[in-house]
PDB file of N, CA and C in Angstrom:
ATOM      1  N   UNK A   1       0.361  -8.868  20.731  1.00  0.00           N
ATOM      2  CA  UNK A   1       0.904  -9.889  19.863  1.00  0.00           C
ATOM      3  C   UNK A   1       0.578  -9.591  18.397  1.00  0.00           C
ATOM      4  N   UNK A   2      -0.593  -9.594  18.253  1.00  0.00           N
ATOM      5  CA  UNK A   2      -1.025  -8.813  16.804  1.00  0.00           C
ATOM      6  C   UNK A   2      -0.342  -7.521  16.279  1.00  0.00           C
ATOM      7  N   UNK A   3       0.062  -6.796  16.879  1.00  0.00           N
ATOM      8  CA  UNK A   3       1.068  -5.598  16.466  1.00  0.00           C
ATOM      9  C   UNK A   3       2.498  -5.923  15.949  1.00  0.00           C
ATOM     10  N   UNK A   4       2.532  -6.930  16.726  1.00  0.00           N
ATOM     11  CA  UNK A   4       4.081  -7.416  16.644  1.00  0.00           C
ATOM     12  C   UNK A   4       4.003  -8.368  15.191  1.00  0.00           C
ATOM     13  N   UNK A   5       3.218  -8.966  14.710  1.00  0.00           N
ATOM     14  CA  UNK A   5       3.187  -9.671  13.889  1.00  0.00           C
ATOM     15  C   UNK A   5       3.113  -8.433  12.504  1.00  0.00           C
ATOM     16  N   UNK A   6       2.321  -7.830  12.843  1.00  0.00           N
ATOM     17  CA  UNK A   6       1.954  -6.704  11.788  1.00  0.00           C
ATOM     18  C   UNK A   6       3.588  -6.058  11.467  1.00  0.00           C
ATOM     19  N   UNK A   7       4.003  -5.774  12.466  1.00  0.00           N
ATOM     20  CA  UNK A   7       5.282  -4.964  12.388  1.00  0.00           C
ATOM     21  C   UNK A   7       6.021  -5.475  11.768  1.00  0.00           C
ATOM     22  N   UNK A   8       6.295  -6.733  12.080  1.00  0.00           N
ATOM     23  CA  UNK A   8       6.744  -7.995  11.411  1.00  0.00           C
ATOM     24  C   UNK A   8       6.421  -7.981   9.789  1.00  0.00           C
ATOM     25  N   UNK A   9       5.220  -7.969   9.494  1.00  0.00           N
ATOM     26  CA  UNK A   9       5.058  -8.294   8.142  1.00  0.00           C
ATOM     27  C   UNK A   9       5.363  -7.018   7.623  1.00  0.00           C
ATOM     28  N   UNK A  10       4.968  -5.873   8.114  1.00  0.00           N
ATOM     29  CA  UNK A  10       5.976  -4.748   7.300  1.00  0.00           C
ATOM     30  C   UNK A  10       7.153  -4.897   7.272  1.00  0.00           C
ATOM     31  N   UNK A  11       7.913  -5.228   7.845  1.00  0.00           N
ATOM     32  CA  UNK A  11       9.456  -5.121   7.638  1.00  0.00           C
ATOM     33  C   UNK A  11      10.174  -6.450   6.843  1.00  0.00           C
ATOM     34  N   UNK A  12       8.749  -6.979   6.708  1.00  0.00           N
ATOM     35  CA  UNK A  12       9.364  -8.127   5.478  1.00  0.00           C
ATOM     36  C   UNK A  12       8.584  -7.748   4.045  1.00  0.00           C
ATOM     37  N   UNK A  13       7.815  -7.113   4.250  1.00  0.00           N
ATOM     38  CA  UNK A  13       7.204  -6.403   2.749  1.00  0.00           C
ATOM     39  C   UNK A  13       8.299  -5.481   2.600  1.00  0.00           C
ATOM     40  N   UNK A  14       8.835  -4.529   3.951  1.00  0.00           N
ATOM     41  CA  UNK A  14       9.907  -3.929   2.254  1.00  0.00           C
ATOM     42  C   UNK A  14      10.909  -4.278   2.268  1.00  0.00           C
ATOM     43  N   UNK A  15      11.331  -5.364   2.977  1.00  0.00           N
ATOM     44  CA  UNK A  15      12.788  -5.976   2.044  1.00  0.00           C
ATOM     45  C   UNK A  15      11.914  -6.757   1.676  1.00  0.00           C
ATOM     46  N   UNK A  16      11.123  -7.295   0.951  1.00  0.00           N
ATOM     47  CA  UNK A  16      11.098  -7.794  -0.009  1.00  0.00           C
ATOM     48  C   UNK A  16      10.333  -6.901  -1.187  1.00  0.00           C
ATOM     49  N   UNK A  17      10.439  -6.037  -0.855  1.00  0.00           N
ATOM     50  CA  UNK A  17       9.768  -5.202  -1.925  1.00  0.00           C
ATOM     51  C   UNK A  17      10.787  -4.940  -3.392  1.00  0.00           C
ATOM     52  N   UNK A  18      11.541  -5.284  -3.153  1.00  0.00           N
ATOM     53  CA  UNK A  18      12.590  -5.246  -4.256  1.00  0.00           C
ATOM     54  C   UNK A  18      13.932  -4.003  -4.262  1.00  0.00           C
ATOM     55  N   UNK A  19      13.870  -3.213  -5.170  1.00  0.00           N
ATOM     56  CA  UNK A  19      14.869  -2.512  -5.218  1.00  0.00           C
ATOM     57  C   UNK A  19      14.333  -1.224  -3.752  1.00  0.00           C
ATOM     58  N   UNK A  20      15.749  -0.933  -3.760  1.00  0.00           N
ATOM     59  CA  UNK A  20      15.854   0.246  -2.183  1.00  0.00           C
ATOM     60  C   UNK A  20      15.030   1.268  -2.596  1.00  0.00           C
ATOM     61  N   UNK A  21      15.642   1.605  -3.500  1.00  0.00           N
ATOM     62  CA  UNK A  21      14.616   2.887  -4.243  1.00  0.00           C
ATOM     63  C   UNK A  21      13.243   2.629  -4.860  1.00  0.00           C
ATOM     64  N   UNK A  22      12.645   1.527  -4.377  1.00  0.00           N
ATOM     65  CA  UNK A  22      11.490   1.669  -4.937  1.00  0.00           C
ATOM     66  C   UNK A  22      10.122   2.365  -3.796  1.00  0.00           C
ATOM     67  N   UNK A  23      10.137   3.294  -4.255  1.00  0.00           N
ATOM     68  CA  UNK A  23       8.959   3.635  -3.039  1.00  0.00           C
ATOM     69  C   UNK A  23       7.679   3.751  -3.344  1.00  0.00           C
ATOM     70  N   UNK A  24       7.503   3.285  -4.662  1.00  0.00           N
ATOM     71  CA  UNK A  24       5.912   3.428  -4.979  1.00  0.00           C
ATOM     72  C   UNK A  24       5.674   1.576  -4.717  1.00  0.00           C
ATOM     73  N   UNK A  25       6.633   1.049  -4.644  1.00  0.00           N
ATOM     74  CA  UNK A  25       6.531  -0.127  -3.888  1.00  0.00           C
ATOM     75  C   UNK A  25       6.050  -0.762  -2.803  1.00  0.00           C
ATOM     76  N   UNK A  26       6.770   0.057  -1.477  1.00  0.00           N
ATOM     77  CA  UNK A  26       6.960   0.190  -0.665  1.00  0.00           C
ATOM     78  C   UNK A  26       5.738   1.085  -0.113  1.00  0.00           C
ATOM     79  N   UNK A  27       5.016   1.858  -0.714  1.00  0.00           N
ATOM     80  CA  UNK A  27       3.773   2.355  -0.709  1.00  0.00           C
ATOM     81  C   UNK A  27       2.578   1.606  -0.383  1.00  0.00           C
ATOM     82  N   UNK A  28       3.036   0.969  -1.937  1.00  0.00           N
ATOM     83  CA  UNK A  28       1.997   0.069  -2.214  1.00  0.00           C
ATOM     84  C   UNK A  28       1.596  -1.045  -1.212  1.00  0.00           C
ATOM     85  N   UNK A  29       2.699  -2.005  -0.434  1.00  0.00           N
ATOM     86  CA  UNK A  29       2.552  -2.256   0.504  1.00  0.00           C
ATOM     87  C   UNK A  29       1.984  -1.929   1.934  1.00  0.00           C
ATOM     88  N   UNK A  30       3.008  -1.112   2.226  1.00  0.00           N
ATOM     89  CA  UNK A  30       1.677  -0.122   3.369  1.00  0.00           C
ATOM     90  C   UNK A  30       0.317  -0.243   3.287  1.00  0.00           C
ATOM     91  N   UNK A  31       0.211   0.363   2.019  1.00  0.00           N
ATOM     92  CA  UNK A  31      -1.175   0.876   2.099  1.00  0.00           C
ATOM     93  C   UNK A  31      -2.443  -0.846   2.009  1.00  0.00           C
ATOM     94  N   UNK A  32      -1.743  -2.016   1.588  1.00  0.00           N
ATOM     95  CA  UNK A  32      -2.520  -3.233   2.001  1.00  0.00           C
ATOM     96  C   UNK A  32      -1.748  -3.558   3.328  1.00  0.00           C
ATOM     97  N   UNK A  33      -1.703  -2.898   3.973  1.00  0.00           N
ATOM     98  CA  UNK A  33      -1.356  -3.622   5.286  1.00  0.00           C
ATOM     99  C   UNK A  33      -2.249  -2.661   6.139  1.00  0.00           C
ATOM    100  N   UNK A  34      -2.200  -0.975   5.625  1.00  0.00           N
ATOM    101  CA  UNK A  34      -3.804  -0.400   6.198  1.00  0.00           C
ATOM    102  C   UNK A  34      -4.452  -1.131   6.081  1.00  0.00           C
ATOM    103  N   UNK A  35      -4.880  -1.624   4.821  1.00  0.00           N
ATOM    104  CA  UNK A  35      -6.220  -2.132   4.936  1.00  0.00           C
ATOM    105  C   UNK A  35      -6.206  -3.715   5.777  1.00  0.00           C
ATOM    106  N   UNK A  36      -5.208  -4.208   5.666  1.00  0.00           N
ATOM    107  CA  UNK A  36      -5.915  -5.386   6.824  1.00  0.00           C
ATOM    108  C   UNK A  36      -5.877  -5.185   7.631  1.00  0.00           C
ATOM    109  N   UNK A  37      -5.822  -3.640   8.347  1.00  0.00           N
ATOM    110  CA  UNK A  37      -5.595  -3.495   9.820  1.00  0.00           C
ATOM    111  C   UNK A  37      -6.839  -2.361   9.556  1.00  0.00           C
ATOM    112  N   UNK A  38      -7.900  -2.448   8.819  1.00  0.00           N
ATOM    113  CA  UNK A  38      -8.816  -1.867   9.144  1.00  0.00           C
ATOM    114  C   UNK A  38      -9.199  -0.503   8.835  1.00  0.00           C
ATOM    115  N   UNK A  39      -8.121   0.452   7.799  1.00  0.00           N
ATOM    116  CA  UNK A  39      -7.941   1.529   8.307  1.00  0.00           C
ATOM    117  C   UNK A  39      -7.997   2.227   6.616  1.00  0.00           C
ATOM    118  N   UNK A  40      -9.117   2.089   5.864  1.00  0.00           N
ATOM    119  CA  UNK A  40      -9.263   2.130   4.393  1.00  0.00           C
ATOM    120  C   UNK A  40      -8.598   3.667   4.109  1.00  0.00           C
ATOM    121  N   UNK A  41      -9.250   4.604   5.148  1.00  0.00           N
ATOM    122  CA  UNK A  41      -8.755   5.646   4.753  1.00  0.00           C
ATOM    123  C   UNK A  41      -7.305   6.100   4.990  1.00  0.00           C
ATOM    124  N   UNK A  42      -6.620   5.647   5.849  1.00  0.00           N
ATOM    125  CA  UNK A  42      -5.177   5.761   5.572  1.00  0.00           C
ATOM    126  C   UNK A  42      -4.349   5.027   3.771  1.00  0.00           C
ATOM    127  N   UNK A  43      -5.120   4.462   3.963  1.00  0.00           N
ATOM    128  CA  UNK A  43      -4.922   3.027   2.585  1.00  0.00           C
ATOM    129  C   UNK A  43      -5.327   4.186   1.604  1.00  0.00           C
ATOM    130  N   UNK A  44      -6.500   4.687   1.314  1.00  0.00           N
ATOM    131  CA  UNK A  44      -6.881   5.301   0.173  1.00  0.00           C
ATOM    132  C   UNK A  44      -5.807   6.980  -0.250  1.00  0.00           C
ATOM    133  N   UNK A  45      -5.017   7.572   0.684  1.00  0.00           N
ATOM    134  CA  UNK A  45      -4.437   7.990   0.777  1.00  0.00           C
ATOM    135  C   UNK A  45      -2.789   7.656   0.636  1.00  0.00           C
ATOM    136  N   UNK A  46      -2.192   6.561   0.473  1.00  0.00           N
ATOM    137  CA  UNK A  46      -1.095   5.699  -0.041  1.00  0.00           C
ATOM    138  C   UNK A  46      -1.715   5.382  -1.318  1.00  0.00           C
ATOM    139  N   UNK A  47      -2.887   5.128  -1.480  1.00  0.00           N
ATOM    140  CA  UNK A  47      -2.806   4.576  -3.143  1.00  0.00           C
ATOM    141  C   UNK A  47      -3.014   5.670  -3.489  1.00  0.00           C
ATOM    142  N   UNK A  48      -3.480   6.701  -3.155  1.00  0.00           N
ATOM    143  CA  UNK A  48      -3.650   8.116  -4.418  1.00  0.00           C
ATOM    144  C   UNK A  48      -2.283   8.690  -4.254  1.00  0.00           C
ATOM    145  N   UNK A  49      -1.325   8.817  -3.295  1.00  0.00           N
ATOM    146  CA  UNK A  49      -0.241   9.069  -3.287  1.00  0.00           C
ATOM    147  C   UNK A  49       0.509   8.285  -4.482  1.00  0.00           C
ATOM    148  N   UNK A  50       0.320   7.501  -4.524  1.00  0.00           N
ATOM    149  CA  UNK A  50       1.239   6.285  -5.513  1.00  0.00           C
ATOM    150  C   UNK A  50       0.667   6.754  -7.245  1.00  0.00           C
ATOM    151  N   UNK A  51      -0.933   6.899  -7.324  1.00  0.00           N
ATOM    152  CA  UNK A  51      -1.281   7.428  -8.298  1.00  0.00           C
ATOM    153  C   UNK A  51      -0.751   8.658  -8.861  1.00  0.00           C
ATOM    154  N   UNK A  52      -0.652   9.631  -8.108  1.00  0.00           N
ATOM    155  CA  UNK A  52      -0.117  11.077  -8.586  1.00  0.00           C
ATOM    156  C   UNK A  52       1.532  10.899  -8.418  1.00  0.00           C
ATOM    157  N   UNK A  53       2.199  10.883  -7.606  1.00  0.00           N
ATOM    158  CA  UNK A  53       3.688  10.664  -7.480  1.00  0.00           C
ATOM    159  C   UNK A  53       4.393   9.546  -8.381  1.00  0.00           C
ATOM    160  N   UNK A  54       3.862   8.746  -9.039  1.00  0.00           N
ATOM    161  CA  UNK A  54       4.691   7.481  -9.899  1.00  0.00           C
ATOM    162  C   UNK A  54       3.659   7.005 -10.898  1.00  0.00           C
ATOM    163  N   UNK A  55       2.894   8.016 -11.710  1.00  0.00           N
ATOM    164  CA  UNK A  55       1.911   7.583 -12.257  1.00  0.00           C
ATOM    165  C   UNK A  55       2.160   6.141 -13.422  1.00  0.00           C
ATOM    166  N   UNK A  56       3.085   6.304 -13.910  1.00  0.00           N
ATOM    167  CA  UNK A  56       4.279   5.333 -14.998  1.00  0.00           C
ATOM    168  C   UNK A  56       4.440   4.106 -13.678  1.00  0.00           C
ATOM    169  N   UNK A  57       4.396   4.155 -12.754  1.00  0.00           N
ATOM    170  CA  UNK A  57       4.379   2.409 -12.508  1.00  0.00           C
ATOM    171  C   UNK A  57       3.706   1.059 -12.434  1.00  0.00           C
ATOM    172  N   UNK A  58       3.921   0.509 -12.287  1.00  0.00           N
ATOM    173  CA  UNK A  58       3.160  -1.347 -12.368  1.00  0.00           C
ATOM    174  C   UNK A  58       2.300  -0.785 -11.131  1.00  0.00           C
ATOM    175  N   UNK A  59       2.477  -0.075  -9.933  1.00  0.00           N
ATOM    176  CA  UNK A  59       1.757  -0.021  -8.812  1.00  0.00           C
ATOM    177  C   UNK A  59       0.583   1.281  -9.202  1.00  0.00           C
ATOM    178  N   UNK A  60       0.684   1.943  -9.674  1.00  0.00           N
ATOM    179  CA  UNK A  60       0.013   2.940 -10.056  1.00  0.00           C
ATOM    180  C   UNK A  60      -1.587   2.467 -10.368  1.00  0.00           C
ATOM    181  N   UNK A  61      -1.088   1.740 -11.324  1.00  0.00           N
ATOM    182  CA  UNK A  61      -2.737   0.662 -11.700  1.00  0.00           C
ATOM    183  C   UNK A  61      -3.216   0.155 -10.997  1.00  0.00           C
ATOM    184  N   UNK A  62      -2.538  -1.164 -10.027  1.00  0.00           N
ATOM    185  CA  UNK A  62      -2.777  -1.602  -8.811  1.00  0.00           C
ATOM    186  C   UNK A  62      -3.551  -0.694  -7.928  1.00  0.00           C
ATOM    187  N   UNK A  63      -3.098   0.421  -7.444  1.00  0.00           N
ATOM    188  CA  UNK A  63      -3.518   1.481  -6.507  1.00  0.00           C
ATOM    189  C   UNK A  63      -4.774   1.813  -7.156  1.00  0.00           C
ATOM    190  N   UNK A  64      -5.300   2.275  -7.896  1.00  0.00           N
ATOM    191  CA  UNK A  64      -6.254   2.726  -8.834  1.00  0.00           C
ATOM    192  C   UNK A  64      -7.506   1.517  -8.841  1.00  0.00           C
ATOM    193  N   UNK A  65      -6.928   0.317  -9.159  1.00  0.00           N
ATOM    194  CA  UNK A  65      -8.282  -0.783  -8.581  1.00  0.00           C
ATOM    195  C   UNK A  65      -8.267  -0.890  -7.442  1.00  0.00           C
ATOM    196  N   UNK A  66      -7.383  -0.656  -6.549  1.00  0.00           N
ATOM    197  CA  UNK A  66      -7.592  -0.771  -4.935  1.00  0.00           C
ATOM    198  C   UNK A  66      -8.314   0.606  -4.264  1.00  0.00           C
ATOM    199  N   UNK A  67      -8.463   1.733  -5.101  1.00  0.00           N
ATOM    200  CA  UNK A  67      -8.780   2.801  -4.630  1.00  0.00           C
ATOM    201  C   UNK A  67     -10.191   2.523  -5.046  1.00  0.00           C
ATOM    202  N   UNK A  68     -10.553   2.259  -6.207  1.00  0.00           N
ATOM    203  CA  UNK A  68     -12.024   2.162  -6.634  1.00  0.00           C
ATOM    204  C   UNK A  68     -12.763   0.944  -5.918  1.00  0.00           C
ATOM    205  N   UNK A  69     -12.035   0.050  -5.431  1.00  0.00           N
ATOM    206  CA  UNK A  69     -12.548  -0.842  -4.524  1.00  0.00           C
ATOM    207  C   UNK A  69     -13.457  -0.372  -2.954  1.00  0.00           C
ATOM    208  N   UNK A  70     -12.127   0.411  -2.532  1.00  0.00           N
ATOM    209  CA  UNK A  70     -12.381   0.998  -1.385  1.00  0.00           C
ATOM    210  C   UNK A  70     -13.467   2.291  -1.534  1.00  0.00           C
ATOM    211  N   UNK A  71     -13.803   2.365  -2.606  1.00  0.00           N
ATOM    212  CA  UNK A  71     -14.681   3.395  -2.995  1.00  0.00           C
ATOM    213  C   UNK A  71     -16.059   2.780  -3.011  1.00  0.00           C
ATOM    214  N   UNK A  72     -15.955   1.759  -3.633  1.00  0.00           N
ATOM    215  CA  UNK A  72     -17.364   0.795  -3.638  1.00  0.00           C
ATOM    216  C   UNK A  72     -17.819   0.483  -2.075  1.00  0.00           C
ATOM    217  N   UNK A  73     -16.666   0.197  -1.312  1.00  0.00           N
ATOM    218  CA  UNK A  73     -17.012  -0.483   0.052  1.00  0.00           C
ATOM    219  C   UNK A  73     -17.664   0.313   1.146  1.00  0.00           C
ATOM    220  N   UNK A  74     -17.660   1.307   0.837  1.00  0.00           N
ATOM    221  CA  UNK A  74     -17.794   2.476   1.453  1.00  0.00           C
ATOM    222  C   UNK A  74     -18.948   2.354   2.845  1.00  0.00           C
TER     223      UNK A  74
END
């Protein structure tokens, strides 16, 4: 049941993620849905992806306090 809900909330994070082409968006999402499913290091790997591949976006920064977060938590 928990999978199904998860699956669920991904597929409403990226339509609602905004434009089709946004994939540092759509990243960005993922990678907090790793982390509420436990899984920092998949997560820390979507936000450094998002860092180097779209450095110029609103998510870029985002990713960058979420990466140094997950760095602290360690």
């Amino acid at each position: 049941m928990k999978q199904t809900i998860l699956v669920l909330m991904i597929i409403m994070a990226l339509a609602l993620s905004g434009c089709p082409g946004d994939k540092a968006g759509e990243l960005f999402e993922t990678a907090k849905l790793e982390e509420l499913q436990n899984n920092p290091e998949h997560a820390k790997q979507l936000y450094q992806e998002i860092v180097e591949k779209y450095p110029e976006s609103e998510y870029a920064r985002n990713a960058k306090e979420r990466l140094s977060a997950l760095q602290k938590n360690k």
